[in-house]
C-alpha atoms as a PDB file:
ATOM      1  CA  UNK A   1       0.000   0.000   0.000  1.00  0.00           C
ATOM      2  CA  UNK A   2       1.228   3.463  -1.034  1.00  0.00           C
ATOM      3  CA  UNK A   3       1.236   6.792   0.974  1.00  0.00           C
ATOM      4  CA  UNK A   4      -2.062   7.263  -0.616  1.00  0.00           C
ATOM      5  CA  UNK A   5      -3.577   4.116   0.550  1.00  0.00           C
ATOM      6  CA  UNK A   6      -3.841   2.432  -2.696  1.00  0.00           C
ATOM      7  CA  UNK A   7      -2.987  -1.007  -2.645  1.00  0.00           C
ATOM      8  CA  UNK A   8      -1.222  -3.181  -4.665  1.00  0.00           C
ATOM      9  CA  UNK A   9      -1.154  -6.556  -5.779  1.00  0.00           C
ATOM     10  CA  UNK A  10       1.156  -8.576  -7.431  1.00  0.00           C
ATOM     11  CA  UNK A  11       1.858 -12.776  -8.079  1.00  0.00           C
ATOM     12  CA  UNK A  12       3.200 -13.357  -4.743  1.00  0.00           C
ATOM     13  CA  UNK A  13       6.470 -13.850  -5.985  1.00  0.00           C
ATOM     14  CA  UNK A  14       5.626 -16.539  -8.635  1.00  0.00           C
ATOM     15  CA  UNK A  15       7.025 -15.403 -11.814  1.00  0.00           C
ATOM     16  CA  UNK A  16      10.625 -15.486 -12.782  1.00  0.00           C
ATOM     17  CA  UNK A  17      12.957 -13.825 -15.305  1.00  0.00           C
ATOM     18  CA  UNK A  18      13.542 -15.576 -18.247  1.00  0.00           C
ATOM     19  CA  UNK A  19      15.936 -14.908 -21.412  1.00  0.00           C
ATOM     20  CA  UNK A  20      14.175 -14.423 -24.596  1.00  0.00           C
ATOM     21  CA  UNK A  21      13.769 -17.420 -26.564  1.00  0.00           C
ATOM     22  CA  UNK A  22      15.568 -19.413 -23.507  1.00  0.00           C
ATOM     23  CA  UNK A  23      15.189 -23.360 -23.621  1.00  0.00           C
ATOM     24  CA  UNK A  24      16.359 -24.486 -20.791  1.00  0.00           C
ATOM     25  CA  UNK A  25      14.624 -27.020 -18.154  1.00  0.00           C
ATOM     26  CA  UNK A  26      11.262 -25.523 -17.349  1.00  0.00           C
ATOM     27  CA  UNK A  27      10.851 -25.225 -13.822  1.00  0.00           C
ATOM     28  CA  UNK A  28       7.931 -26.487 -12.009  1.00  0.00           C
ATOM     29  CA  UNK A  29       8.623 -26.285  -8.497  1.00  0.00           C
ATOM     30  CA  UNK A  30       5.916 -24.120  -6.515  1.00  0.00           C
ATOM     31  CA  UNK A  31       7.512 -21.259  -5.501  1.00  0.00           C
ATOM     32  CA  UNK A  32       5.876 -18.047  -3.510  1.00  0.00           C
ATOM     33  CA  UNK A  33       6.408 -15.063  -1.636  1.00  0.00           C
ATOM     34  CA  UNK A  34       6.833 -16.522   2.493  1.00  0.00           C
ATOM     35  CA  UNK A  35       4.144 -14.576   4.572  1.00  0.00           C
ATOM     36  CA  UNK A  36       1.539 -15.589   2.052  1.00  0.00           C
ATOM     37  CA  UNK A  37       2.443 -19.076   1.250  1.00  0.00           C
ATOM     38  CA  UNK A  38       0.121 -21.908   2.573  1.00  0.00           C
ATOM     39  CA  UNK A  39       1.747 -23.283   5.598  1.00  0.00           C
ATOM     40  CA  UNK A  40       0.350 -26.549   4.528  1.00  0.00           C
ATOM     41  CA  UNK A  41       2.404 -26.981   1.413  1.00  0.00           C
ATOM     42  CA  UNK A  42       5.737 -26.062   3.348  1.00  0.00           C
ATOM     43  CA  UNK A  43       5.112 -29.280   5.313  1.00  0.00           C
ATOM     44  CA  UNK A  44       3.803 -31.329   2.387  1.00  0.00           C
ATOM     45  CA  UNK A  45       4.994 -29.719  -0.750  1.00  0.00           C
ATOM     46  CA  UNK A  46       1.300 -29.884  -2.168  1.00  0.00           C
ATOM     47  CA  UNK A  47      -0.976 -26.922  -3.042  1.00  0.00           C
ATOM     48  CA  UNK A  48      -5.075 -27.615  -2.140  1.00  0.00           C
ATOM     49  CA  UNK A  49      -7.703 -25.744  -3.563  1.00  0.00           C
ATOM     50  CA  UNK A  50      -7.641 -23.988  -0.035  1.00  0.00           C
ATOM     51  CA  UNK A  51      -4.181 -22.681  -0.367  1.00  0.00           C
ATOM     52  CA  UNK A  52      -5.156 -19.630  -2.342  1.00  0.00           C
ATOM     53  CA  UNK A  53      -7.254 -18.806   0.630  1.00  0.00           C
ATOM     54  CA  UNK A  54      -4.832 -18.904   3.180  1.00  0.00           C
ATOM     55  CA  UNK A  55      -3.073 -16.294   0.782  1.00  0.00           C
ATOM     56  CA  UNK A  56      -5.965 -14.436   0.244  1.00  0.00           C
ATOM     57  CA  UNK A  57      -6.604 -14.272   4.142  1.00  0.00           C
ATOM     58  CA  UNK A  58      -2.816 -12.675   4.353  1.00  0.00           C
ATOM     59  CA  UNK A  59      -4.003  -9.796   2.054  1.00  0.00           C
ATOM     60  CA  UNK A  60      -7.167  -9.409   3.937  1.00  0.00           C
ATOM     61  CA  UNK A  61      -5.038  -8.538   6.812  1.00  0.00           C
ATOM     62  CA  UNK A  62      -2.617  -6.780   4.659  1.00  0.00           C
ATOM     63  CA  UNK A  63      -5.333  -4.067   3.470  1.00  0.00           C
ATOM     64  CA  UNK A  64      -6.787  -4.065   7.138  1.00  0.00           C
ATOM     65  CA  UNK A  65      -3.887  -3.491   8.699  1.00  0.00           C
ATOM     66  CA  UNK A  66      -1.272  -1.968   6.374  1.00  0.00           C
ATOM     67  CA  UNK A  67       1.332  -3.613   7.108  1.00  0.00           C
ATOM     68  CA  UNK A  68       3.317  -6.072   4.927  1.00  0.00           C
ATOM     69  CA  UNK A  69       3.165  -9.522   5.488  1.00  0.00           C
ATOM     70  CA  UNK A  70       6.509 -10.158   6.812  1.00  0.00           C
ATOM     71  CA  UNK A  71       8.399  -7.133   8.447  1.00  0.00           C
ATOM     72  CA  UNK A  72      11.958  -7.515   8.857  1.00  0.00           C
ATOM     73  CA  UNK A  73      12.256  -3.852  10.118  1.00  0.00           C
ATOM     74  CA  UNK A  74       9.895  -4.613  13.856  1.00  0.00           C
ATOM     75  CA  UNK A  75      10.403  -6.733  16.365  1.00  0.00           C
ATOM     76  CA  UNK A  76      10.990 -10.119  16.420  1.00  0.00           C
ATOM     77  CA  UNK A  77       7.470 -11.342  17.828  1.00  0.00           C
ATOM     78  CA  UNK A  78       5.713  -8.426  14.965  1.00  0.00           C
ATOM     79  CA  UNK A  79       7.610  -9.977  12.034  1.00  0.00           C
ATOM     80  CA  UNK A  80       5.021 -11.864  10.789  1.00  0.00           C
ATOM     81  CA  UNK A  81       1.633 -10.336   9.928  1.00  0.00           C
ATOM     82  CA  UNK A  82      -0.614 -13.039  11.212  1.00  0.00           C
ATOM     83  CA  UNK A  83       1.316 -13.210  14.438  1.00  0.00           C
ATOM     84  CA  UNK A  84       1.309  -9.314  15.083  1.00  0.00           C
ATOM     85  CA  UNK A  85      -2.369  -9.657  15.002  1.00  0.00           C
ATOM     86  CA  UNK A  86      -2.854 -12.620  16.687  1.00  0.00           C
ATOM     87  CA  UNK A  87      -1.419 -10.589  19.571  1.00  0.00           C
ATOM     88  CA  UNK A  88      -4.078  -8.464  19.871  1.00  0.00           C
ATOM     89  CA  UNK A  89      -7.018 -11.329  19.067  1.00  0.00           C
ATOM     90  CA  UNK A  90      -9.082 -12.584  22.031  1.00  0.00           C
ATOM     91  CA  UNK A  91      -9.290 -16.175  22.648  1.00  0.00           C
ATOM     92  CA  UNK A  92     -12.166 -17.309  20.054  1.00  0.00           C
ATOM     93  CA  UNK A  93     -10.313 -13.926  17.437  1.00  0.00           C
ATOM     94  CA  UNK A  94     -13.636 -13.549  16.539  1.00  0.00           C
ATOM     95  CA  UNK A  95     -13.610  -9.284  15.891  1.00  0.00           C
ATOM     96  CA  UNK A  96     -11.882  -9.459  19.564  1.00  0.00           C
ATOM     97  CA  UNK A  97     -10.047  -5.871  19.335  1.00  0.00           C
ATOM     98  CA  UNK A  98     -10.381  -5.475  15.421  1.00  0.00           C
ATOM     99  CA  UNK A  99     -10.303  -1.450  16.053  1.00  0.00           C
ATOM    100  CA  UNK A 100      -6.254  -2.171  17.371  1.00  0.00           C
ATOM    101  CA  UNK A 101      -4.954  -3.815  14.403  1.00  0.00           C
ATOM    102  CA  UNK A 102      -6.734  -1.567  11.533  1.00  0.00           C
ATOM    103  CA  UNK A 103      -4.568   0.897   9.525  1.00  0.00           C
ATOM    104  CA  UNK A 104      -4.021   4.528  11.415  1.00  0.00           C
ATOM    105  CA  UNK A 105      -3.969   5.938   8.057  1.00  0.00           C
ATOM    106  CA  UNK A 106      -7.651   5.138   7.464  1.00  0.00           C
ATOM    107  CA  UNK A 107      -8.495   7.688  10.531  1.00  0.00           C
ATOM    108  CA  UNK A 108     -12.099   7.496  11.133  1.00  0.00           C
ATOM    109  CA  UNK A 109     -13.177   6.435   7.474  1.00  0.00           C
ATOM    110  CA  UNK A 110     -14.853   3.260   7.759  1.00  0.00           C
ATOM    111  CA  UNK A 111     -17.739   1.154   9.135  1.00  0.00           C
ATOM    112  CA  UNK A 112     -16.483  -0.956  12.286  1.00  0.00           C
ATOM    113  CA  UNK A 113     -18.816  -3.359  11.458  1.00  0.00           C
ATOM    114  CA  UNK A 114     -17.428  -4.223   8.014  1.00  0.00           C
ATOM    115  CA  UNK A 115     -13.663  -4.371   9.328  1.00  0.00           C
ATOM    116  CA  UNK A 116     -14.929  -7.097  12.069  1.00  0.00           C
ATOM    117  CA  UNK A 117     -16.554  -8.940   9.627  1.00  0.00           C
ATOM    118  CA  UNK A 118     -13.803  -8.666   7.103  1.00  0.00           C
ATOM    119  CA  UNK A 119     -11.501  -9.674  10.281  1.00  0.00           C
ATOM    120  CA  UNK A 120     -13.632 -12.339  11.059  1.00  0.00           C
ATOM    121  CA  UNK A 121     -13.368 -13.618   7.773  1.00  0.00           C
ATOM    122  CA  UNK A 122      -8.975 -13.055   7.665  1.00  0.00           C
ATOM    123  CA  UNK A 123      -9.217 -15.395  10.638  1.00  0.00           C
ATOM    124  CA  UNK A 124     -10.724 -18.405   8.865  1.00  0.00           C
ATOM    125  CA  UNK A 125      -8.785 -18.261   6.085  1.00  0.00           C
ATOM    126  CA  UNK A 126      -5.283 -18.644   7.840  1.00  0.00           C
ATOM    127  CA  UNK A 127      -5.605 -21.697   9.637  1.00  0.00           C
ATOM    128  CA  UNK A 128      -2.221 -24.027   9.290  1.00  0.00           C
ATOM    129  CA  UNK A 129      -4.842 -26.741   8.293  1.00  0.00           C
ATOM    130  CA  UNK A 130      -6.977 -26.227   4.878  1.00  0.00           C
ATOM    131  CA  UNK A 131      -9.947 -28.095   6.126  1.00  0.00           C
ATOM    132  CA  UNK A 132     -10.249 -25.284   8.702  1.00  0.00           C
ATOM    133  CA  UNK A 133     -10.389 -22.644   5.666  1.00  0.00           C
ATOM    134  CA  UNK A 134     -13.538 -21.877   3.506  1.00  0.00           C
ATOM    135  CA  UNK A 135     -14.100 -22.544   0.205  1.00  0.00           C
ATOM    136  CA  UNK A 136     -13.273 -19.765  -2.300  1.00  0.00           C
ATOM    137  CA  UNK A 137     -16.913 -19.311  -2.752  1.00  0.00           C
ATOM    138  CA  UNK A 138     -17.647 -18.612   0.926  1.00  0.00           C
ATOM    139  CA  UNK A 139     -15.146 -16.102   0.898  1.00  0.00           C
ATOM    140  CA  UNK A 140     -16.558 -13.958  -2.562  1.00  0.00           C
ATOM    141  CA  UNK A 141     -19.887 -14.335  -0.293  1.00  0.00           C
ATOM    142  CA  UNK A 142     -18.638 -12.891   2.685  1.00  0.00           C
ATOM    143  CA  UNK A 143     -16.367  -9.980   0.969  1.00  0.00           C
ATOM    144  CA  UNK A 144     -19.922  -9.229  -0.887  1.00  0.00           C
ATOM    145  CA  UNK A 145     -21.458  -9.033   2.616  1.00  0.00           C
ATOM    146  CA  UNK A 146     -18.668  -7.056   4.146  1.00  0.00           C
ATOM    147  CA  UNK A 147     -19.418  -4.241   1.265  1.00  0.00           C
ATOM    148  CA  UNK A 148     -23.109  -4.567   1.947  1.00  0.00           C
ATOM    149  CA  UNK A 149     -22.056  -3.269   5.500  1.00  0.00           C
ATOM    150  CA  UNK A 150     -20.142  -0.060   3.990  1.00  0.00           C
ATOM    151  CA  UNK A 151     -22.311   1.108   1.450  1.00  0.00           C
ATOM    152  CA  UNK A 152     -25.003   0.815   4.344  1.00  0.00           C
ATOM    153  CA  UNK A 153     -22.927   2.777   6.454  1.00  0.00           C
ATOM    154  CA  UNK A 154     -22.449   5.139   3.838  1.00  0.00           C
ATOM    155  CA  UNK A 155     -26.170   5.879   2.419  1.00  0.00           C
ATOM    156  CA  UNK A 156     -28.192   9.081   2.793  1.00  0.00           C
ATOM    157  CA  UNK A 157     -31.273   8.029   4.344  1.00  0.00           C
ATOM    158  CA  UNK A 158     -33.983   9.523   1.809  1.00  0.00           C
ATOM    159  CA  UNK A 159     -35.710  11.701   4.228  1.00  0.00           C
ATOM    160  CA  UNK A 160     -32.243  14.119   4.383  1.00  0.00           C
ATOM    161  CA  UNK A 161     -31.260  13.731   0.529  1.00  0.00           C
ATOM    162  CA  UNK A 162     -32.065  16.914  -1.359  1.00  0.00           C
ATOM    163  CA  UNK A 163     -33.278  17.087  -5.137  1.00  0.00           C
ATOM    164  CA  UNK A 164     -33.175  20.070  -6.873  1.00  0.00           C
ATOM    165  CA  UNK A 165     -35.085  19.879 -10.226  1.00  0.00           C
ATOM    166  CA  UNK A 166     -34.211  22.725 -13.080  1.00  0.00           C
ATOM    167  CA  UNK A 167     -31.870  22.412 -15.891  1.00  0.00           C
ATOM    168  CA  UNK A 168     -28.355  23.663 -17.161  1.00  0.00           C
ATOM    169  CA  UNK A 169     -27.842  26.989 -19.328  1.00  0.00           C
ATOM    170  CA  UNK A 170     -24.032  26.586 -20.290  1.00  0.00           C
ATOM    171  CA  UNK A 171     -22.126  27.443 -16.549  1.00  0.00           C
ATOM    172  CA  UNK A 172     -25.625  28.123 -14.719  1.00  0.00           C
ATOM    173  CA  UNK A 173     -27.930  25.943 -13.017  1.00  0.00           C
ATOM    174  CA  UNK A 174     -31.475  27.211 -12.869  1.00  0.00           C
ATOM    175  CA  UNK A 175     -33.731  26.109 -10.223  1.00  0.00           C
ATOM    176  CA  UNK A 176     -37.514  25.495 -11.192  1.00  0.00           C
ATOM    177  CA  UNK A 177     -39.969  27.358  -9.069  1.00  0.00           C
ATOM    178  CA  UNK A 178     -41.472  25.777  -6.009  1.00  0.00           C
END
C-alpha cells in the first residue's frame, strides 16, 4: 500500500525472469512469496484448492492493517503479519479488538462493522490446516457481505437527501420554481 492508501497486488512472488527465446529445463517447483504461502504446502509440498485462501486471508489482513506480510524492520514477535495480530485477538479472534490492528492511516473512514466482519473472515482463512479454511466461494460471499455493511454505512437516508429539479444553461444551473 502506497502513501495514498492504494494497494497493490502482485503474483506473490511466482514469476521469474527468463531470457528471450531461452530453452532451458522448465521449472515447475511451486515457488511463492513466504508470509503468504500456505503453511500446509511447506510441510507437504502440495498446493489444495484452499491454499489460495490462506493467501488471500494474508491480504485481507494486509489491506486491514497496512502492514506487509513479513516485516523484517519490527520486532521479532511483529515480524510476521498473522502473528502481530494474533497478539491483539481474544481467545475465540472472533472481531476481539479489530479497532487495534486496523490501519491509522484510514483515521475514522470506515464502518467498524465491516472491518470485524472482514476480520472475522482473515481469521478463517489462515488456519495451518486447509480443512479449517472456507471454500473460495464462501469467501466472494462474505467480501460481498462485508461491502453490503459499507455502502449501508455510507447511504443518505432519503428523508435528508435533497433534489433540486431545473436544468443547465451553459455554466448556470437554474432552479424550477417551487
Amino acid at each position: 500500500m502506497n502513501s495514498e492508501l492504494n494497494g497493490k497486488l502482485a503474483d506473490f512472488g511466482i514469476s521469474r525472469v527468463t531470457g528471450i527465446g531461452e530453452t532451458s529445463q522448465i521449472d515447475t517447483t511451486i515457488k511463492g512469496t513466504p508470509g503468504y504461502l500456505d503453511p500446509m504446502y511447506y510441510r507437504t509440498h502440495k498446493l489444495t484448492d484452499k491454499s489460495g485462501v490462506y493467501s488471500f486471508g494474508v491480504v485481507l489482513f494486509e489491506l486491514i492493517c497496512g502492514r506487509k506480510p513479513i516485516d523484517l524492520k519490527v520486532s521479532a514477535e511483529k515480524t510476521l503479519l498473522t502473528e502481530w495480530v494474533a497478539s491483539y485477538a481474544g481467545v475465540d479472534k472472533e472481531g476481539a479488538n479489530s479497532e487495534e490492528i486496523v490501519d491509522k492511516r484510514l483515521g475514522n473512514r470506515y464502518n467498524m462493522k465491516s472491518i470485524v466482519h472482514l476480520t472475522n473472515l482473515a481469521w478463517r482463512c489462515i488456519p495451518s490446516e486447509p480443512s479449517g479454511r472456507p471454500s473460495i466461494s464462501q469467501v466472494v460471499a462474505e467480501i460481498k457481505e462485508g461491502v453490503t455493511f459499507e455502502e449501508e454505512y455510507y447511504r443518505v437516508p432519503d428523508e435528508l437527501s435533497l433534489t433540486f429539479t431545473g436544468s443547465f444553461s451553459g455554466s448556470r444551473f437554474e432552479r424550477d420554481s417551487p
